[in-house]
PDB file of N, CA and C in Angstrom:
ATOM      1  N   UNK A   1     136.678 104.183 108.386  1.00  0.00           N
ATOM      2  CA  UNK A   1     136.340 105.389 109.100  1.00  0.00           C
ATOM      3  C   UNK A   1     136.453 106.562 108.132  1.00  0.00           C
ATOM      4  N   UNK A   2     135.254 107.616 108.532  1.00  0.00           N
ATOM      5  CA  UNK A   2     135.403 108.470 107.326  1.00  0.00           C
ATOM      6  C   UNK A   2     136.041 109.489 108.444  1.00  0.00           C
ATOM      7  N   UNK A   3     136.119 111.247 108.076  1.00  0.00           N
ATOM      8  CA  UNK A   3     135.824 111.999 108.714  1.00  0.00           C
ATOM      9  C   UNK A   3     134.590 112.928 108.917  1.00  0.00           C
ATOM     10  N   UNK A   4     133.831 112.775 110.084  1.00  0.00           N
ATOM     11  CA  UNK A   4     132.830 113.428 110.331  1.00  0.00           C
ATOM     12  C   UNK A   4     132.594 114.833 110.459  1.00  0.00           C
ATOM     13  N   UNK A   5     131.396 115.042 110.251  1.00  0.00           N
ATOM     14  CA  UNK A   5     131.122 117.064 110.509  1.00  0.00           C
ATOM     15  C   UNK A   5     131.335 117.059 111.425  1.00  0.00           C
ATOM     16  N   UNK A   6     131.604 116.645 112.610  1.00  0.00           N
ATOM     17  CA  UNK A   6     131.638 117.060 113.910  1.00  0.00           C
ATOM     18  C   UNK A   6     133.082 117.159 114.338  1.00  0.00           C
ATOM     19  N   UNK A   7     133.810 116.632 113.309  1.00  0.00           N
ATOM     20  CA  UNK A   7     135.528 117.072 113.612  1.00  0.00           C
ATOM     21  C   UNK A   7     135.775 117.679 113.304  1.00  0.00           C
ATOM     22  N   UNK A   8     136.872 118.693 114.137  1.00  0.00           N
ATOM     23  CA  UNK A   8     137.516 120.015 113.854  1.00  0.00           C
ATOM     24  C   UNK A   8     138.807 119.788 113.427  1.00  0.00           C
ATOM     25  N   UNK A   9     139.253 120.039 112.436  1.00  0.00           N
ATOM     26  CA  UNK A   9     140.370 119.998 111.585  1.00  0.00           C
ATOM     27  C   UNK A   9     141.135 120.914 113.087  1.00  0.00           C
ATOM     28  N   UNK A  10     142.568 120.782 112.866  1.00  0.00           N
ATOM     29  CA  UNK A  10     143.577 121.181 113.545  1.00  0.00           C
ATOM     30  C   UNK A  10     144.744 121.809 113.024  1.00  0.00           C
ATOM     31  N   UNK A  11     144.904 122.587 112.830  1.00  0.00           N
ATOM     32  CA  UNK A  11     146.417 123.119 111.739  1.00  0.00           C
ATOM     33  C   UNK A  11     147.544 123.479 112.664  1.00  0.00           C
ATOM     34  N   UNK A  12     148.518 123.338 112.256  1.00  0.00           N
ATOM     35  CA  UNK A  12     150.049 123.969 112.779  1.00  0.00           C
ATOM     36  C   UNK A  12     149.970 125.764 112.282  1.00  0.00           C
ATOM     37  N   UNK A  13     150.806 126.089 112.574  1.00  0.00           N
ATOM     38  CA  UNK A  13     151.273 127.644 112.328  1.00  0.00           C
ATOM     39  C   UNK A  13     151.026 127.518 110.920  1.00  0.00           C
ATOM     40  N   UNK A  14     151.889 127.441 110.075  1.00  0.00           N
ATOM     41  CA  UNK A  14     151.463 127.120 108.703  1.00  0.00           C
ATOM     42  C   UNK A  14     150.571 126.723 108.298  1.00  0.00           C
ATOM     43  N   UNK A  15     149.647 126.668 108.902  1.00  0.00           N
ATOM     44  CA  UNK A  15     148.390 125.822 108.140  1.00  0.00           C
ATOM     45  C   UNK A  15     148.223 124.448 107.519  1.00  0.00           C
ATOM     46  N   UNK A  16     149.569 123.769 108.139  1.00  0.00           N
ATOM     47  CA  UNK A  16     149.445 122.111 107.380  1.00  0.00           C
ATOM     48  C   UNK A  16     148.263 121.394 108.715  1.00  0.00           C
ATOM     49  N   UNK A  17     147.750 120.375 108.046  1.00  0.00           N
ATOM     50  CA  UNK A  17     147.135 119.923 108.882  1.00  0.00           C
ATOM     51  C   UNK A  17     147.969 118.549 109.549  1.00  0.00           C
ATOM     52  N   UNK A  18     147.221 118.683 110.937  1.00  0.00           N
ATOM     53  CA  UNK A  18     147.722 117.817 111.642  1.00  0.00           C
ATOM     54  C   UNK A  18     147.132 116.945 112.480  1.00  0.00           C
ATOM     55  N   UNK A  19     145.705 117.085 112.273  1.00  0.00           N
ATOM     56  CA  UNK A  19     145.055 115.827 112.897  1.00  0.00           C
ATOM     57  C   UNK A  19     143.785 116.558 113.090  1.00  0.00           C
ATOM     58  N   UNK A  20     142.587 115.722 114.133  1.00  0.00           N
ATOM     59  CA  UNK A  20     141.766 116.363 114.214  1.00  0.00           C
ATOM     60  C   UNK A  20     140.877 116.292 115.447  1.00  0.00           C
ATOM     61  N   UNK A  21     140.654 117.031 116.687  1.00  0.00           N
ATOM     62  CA  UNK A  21     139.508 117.033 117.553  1.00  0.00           C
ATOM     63  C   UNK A  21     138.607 116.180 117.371  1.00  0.00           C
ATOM     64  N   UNK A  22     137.918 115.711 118.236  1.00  0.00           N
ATOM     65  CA  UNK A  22     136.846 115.089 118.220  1.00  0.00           C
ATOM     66  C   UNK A  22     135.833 115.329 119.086  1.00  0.00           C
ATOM     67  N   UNK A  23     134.714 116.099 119.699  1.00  0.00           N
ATOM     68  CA  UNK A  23     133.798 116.023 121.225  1.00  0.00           C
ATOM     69  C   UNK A  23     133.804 114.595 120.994  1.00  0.00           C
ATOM     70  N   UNK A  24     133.919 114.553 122.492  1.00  0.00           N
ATOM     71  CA  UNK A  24     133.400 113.293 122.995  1.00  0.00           C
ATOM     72  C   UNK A  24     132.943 113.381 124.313  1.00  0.00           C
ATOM     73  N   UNK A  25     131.716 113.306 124.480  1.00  0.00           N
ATOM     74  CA  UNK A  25     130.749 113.910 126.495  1.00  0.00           C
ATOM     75  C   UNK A  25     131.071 115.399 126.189  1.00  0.00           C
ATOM     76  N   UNK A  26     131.613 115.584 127.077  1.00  0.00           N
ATOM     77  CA  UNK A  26     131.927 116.814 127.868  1.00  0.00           C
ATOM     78  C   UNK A  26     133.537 117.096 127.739  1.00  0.00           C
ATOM     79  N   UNK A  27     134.397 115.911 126.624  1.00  0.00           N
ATOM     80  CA  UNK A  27     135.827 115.710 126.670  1.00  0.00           C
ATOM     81  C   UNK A  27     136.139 116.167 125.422  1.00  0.00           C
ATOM     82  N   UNK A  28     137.370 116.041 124.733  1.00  0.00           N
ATOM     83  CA  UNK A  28     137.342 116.060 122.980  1.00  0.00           C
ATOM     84  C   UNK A  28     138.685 114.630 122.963  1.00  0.00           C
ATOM     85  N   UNK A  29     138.144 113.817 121.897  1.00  0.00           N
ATOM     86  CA  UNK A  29     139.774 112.732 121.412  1.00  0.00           C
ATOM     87  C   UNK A  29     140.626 113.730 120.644  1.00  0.00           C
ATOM     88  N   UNK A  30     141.333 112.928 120.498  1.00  0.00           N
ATOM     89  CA  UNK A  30     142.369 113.290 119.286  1.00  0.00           C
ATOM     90  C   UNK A  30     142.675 112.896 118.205  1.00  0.00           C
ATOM     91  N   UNK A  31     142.401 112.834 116.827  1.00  0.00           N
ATOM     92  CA  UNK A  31     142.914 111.627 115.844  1.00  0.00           C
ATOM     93  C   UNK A  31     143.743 112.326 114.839  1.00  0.00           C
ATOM     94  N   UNK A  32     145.293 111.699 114.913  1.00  0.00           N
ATOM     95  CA  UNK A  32     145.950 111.862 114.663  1.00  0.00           C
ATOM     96  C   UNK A  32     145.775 111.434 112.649  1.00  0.00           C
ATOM     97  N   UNK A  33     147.178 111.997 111.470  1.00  0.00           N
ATOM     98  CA  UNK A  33     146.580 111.671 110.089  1.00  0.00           C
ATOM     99  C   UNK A  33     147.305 110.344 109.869  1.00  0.00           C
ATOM    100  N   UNK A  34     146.985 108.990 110.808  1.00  0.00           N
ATOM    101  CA  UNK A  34     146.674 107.840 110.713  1.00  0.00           C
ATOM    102  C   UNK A  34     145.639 107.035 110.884  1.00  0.00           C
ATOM    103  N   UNK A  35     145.046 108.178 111.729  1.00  0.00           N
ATOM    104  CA  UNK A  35     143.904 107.790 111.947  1.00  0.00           C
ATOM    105  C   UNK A  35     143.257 107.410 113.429  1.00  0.00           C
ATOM    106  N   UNK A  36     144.677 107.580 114.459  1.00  0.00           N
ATOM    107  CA  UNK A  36     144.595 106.814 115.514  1.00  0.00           C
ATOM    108  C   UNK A  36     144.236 107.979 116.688  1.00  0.00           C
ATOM    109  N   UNK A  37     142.950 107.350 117.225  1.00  0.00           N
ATOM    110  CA  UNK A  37     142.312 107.808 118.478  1.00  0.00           C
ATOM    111  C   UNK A  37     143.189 108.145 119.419  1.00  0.00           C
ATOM    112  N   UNK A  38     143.084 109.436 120.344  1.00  0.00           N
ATOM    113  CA  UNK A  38     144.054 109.517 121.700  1.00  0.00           C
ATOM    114  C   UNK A  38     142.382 109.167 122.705  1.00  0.00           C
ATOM    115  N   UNK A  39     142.776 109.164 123.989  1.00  0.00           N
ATOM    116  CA  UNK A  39     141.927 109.592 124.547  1.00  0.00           C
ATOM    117  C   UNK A  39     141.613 110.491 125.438  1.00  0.00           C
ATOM    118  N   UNK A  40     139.775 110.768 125.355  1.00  0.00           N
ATOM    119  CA  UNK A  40     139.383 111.773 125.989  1.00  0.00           C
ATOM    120  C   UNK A  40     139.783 112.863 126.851  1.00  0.00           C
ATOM    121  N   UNK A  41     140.186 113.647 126.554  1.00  0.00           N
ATOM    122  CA  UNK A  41     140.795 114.962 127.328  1.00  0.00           C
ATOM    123  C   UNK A  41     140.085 116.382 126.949  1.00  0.00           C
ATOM    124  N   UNK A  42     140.511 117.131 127.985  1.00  0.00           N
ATOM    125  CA  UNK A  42     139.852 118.492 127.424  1.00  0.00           C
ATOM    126  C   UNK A  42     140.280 119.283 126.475  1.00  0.00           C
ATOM    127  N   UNK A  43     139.941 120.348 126.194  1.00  0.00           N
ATOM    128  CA  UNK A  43     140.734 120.607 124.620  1.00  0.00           C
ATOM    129  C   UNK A  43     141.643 121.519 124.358  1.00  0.00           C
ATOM    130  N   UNK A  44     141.995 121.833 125.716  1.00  0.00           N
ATOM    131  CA  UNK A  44     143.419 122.707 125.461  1.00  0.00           C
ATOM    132  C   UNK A  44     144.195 121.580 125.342  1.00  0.00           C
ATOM    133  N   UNK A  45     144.384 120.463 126.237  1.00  0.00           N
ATOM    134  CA  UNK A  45     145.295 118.898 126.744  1.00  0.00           C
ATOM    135  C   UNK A  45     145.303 118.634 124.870  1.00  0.00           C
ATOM    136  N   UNK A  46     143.902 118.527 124.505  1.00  0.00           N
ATOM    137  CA  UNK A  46     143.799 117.565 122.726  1.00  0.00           C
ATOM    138  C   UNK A  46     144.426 118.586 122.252  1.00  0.00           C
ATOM    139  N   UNK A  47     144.533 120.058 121.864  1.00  0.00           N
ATOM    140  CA  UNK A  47     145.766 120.662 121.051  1.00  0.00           C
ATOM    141  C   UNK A  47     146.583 120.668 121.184  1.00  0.00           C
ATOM    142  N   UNK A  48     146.898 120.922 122.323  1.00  0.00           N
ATOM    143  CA  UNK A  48     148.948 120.718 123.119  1.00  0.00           C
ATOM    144  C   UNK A  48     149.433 119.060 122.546  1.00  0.00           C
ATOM    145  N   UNK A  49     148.186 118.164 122.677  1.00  0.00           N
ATOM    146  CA  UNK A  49     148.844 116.669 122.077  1.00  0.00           C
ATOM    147  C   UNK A  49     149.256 116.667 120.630  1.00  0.00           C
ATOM    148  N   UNK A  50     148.351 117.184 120.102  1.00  0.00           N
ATOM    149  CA  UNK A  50     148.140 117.633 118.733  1.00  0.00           C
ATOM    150  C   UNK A  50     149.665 118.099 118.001  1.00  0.00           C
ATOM    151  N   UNK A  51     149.589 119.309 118.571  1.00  0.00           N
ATOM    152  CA  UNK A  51     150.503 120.245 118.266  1.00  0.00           C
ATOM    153  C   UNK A  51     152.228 119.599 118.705  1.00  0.00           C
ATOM    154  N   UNK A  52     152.414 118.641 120.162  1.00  0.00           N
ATOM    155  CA  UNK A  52     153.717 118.174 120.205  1.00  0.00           C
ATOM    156  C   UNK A  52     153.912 117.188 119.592  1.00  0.00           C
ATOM    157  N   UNK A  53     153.082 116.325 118.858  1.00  0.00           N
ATOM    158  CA  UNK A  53     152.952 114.914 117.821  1.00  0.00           C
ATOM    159  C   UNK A  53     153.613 116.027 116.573  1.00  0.00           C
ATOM    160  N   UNK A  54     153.127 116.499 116.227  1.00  0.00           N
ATOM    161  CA  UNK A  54     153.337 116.906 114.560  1.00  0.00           C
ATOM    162  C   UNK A  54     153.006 116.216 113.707  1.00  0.00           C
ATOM    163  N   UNK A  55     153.973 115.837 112.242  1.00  0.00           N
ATOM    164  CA  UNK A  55     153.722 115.399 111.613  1.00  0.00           C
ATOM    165  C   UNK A  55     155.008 114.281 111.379  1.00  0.00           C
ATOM    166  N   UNK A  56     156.203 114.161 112.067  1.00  0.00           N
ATOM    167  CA  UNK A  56     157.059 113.804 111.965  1.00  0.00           C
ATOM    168  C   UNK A  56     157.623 112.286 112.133  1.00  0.00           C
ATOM    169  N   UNK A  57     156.954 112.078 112.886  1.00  0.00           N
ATOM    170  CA  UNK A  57     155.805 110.293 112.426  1.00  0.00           C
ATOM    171  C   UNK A  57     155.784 109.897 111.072  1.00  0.00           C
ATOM    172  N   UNK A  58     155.111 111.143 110.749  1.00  0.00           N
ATOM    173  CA  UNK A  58     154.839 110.175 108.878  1.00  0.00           C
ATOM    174  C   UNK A  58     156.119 109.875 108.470  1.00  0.00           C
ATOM    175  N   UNK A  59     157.431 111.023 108.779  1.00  0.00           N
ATOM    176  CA  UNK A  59     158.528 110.560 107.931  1.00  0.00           C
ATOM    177  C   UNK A  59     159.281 108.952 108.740  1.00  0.00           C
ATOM    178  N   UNK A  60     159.024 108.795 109.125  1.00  0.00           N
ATOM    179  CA  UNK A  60     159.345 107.084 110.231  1.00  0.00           C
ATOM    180  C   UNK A  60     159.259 106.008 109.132  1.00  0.00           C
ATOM    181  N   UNK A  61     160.363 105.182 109.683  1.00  0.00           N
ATOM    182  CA  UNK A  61     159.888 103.549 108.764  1.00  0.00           C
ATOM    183  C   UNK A  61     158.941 102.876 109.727  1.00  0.00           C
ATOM    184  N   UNK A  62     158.447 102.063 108.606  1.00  0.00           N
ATOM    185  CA  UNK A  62     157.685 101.255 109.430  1.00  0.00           C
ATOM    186  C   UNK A  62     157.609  99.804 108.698  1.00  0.00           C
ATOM    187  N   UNK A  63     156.760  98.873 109.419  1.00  0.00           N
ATOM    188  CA  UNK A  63     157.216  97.629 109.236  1.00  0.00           C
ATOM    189  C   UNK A  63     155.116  97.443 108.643  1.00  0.00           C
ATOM    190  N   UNK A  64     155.490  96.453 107.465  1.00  0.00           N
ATOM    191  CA  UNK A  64     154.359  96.558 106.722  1.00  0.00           C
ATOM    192  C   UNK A  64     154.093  94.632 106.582  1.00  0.00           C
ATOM    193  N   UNK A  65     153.148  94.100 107.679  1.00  0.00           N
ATOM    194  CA  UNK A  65     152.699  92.847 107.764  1.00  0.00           C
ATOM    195  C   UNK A  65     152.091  92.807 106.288  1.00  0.00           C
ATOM    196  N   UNK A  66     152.768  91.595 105.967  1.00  0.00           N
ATOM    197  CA  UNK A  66     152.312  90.537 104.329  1.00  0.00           C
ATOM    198  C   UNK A  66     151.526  89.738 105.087  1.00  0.00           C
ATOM    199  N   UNK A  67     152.022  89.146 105.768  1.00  0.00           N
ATOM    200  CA  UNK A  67     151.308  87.632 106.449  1.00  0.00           C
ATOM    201  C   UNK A  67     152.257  87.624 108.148  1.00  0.00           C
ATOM    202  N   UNK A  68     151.279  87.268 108.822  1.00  0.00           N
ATOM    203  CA  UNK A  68     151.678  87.157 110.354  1.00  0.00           C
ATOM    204  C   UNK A  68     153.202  87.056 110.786  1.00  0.00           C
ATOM    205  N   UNK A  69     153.881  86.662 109.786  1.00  0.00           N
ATOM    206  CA  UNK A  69     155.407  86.427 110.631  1.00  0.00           C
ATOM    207  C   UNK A  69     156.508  86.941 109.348  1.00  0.00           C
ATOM    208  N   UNK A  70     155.324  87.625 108.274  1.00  0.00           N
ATOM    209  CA  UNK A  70     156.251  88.053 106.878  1.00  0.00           C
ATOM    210  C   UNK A  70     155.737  89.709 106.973  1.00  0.00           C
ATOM    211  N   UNK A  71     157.422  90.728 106.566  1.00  0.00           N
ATOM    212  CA  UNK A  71     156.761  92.124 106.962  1.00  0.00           C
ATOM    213  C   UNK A  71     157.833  92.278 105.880  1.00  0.00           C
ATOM    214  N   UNK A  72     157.834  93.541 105.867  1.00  0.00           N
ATOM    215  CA  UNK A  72     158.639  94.337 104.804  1.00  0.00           C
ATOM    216  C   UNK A  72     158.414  96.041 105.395  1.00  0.00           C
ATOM    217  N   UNK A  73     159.787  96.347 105.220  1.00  0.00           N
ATOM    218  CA  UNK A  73     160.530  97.763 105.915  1.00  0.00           C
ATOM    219  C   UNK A  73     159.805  98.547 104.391  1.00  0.00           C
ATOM    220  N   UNK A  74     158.802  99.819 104.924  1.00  0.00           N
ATOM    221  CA  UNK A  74     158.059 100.808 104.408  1.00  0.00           C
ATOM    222  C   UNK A  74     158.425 101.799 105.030  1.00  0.00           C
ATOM    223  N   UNK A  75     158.148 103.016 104.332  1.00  0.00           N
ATOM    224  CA  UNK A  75     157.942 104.356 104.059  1.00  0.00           C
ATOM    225  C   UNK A  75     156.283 104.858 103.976  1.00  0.00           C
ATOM    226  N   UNK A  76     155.707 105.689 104.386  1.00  0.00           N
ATOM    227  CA  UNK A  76     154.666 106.007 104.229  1.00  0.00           C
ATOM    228  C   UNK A  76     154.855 107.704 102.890  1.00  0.00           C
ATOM    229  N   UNK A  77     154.324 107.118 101.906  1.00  0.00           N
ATOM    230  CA  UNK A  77     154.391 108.151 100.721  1.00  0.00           C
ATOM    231  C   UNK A  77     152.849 109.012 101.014  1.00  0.00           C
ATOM    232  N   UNK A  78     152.089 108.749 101.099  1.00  0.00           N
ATOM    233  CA  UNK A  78     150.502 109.689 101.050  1.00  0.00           C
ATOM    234  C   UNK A  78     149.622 108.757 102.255  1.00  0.00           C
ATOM    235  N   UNK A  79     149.261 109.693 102.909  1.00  0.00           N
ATOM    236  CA  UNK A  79     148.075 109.462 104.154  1.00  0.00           C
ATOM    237  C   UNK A  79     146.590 110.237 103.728  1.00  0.00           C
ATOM    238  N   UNK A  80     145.502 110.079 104.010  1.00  0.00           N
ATOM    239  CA  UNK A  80     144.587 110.706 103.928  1.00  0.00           C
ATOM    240  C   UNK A  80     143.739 109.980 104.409  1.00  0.00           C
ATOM    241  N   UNK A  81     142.451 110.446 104.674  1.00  0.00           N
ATOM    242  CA  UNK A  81     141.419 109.714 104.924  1.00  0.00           C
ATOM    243  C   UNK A  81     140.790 108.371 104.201  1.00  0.00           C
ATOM    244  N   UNK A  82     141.270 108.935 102.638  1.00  0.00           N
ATOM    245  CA  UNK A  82     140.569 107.817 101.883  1.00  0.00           C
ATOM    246  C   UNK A  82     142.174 106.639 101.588  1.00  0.00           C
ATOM    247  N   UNK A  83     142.793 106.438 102.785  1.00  0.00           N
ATOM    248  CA  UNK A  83     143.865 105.372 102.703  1.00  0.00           C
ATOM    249  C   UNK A  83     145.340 105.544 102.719  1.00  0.00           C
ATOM    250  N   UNK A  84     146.097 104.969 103.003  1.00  0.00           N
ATOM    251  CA  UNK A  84     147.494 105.436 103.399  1.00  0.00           C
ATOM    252  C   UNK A  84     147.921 104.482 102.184  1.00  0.00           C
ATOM    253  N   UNK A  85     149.235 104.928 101.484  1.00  0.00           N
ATOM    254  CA  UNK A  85     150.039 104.587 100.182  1.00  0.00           C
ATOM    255  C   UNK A  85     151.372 104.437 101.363  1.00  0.00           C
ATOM    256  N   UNK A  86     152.027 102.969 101.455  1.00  0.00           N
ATOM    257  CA  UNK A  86     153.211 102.660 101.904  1.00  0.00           C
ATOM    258  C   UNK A  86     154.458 102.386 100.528  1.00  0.00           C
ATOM    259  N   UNK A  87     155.466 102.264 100.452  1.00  0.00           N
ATOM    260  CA  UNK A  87     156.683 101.977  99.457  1.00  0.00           C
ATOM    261  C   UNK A  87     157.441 101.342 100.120  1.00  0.00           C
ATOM    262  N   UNK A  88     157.923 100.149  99.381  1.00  0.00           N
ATOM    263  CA  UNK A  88     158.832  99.517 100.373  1.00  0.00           C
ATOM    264  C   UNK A  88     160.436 100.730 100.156  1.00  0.00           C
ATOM    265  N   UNK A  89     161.133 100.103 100.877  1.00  0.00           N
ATOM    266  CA  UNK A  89     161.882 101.347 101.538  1.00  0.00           C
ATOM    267  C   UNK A  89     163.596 100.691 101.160  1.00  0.00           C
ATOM    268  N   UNK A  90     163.874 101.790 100.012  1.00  0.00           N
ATOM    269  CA  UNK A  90     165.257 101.606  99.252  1.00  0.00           C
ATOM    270  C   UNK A  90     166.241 101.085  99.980  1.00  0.00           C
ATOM    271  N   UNK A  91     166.016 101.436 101.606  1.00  0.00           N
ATOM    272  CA  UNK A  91     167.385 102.054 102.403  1.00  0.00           C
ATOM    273  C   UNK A  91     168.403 103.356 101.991  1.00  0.00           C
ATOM    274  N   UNK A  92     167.996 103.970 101.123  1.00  0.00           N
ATOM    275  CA  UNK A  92     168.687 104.846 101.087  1.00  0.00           C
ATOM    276  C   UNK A  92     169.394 104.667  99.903  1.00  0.00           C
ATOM    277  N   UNK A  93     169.093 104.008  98.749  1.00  0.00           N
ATOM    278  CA  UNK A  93     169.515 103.958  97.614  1.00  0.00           C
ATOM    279  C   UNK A  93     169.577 104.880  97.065  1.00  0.00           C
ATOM    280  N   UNK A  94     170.704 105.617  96.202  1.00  0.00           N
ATOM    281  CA  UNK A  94     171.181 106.824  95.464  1.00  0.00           C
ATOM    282  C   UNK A  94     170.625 106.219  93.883  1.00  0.00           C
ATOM    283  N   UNK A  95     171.152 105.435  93.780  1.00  0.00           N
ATOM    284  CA  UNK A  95     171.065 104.871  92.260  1.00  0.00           C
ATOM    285  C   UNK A  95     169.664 104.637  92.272  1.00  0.00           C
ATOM    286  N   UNK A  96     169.033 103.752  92.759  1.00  0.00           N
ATOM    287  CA  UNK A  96     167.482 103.154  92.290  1.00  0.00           C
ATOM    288  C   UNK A  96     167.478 102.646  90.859  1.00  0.00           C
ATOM    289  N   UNK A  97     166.276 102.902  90.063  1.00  0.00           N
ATOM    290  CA  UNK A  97     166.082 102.759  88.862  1.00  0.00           C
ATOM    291  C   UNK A  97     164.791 101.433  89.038  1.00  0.00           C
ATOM    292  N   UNK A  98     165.126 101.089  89.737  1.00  0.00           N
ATOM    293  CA  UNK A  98     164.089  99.968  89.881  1.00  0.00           C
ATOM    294  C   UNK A  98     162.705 100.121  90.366  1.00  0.00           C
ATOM    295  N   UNK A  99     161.547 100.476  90.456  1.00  0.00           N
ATOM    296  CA  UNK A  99     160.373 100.726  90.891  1.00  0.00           C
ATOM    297  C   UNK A  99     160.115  99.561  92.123  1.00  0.00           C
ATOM    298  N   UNK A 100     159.850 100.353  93.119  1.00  0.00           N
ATOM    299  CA  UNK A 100     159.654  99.523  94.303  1.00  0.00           C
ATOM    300  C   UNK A 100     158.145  99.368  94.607  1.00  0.00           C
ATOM    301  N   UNK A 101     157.943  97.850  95.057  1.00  0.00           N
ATOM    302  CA  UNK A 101     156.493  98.134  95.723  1.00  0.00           C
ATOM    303  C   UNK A 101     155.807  98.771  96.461  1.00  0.00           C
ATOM    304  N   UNK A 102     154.524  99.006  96.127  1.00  0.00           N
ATOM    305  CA  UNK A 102     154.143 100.300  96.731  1.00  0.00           C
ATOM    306  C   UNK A 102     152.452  99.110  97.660  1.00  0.00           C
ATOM    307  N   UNK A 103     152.114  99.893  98.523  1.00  0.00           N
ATOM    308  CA  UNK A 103     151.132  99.270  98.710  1.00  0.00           C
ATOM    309  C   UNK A 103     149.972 100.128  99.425  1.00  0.00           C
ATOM    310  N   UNK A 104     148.365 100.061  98.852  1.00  0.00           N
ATOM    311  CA  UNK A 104     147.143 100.773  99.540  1.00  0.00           C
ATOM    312  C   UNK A 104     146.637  99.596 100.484  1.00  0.00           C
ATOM    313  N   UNK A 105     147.299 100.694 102.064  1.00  0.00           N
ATOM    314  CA  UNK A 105     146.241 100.333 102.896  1.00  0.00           C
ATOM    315  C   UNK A 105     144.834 101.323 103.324  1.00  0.00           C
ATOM    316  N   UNK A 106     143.816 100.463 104.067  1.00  0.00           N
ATOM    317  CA  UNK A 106     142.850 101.481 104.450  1.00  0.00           C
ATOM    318  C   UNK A 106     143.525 101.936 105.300  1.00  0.00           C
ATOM    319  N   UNK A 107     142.362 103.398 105.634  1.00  0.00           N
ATOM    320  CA  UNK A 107     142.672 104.485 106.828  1.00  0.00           C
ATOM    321  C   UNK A 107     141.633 104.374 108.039  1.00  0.00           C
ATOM    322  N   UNK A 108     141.654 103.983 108.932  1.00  0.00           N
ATOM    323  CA  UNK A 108     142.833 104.281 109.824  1.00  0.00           C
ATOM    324  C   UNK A 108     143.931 103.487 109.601  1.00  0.00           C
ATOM    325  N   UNK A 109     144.812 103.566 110.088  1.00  0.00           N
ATOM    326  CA  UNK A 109     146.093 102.844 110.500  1.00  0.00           C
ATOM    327  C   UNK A 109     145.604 101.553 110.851  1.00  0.00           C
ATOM    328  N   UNK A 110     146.217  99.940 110.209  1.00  0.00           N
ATOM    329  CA  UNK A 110     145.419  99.141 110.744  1.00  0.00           C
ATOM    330  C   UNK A 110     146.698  98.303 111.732  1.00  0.00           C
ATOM    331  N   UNK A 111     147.016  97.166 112.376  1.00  0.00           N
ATOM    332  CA  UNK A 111     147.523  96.372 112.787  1.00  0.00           C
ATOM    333  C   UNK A 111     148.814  95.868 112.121  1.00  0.00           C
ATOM    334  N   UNK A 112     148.338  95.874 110.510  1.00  0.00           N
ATOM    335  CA  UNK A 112     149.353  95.426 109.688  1.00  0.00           C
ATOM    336  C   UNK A 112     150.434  96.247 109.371  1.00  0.00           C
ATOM    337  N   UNK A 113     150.249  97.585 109.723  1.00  0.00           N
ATOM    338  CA  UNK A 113     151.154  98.380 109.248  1.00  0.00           C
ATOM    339  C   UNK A 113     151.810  98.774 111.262  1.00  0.00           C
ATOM    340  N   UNK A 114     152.871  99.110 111.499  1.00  0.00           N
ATOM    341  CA  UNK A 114     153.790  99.349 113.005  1.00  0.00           C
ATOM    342  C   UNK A 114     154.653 100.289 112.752  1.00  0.00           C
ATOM    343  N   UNK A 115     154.833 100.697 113.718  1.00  0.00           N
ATOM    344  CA  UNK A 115     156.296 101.499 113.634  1.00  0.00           C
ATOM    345  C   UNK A 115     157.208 100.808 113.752  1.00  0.00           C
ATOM    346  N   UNK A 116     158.305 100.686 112.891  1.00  0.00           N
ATOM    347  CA  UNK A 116     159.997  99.362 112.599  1.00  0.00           C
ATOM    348  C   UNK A 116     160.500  99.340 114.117  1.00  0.00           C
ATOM    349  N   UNK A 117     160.560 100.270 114.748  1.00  0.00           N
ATOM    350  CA  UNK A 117     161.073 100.578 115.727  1.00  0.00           C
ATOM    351  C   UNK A 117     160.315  98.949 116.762  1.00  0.00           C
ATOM    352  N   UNK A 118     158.988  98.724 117.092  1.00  0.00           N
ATOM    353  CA  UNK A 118     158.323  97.942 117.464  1.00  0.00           C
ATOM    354  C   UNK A 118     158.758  96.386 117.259  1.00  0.00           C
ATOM    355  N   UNK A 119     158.964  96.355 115.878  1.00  0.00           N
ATOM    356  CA  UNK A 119     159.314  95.079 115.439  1.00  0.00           C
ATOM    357  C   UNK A 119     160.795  94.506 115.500  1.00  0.00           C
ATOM    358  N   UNK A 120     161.609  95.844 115.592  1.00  0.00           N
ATOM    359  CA  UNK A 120     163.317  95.314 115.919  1.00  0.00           C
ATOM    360  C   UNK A 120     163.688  95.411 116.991  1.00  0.00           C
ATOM    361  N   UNK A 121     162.828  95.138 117.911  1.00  0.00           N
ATOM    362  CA  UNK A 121     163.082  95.247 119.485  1.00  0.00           C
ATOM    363  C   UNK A 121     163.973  93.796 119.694  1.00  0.00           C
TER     364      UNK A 121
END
């Protein structure tokens, strides 16, 4: 998925961006910078969604599918349209020194990548 002329970028007070409008009929979606569709609402409803999501998501772990029943605890380092950059995730290592795997998925958000929260239920 690319982003189209017909989407309206969305900014916070500051001007960071935070997702983007979509018309859809007579409605507008929402797509959030994972990529993921809300649905159809009018467009005060798509900014108020907009605007109480934030961006605070991105800082979340998440759980990054290798293979169907093999995952690994990620960090999301860079989102954009042209693909999301995951790192597997120190826990909170002070020391490091070691370079951790990093991995390019496409954008949108696909299946393989979850919120940790999902998977340690």
């Amino acid at each position: 998925m690319t982003v189209h002329s017909d989407w309206i970028e969305h900014r916070r007070g500051d001007n960071e961006l935070i997702g983007w409008i979509v018309p859809e009929g007579e409605d507008f979606a929402t797509i959030d910078l994972l990529g993921r569709r809300g649905e159809p609402v009018d467009w005060l409803t798509a900014k108020e969604y907009l605007e109480d999501l934030g961006i605070g998501y991105l800082a979340d772990r998440y759980a990054f599918f290798t293979a169907p029943d093999q995952w690994a605890r990620v960090k999301i380092v860079e989102v954009s349209p042209d693909g999301i950059t995951v790192q597997e995730d120190d826990y909170g290592d002070a020391i490091g020194g070691v370079p951790l795997p990093s991995h390019r998925l496409p954008w949108p958000m696909s299946s393989t990548l979850v919120p940790l929260a999902e998977v340690q239920r």
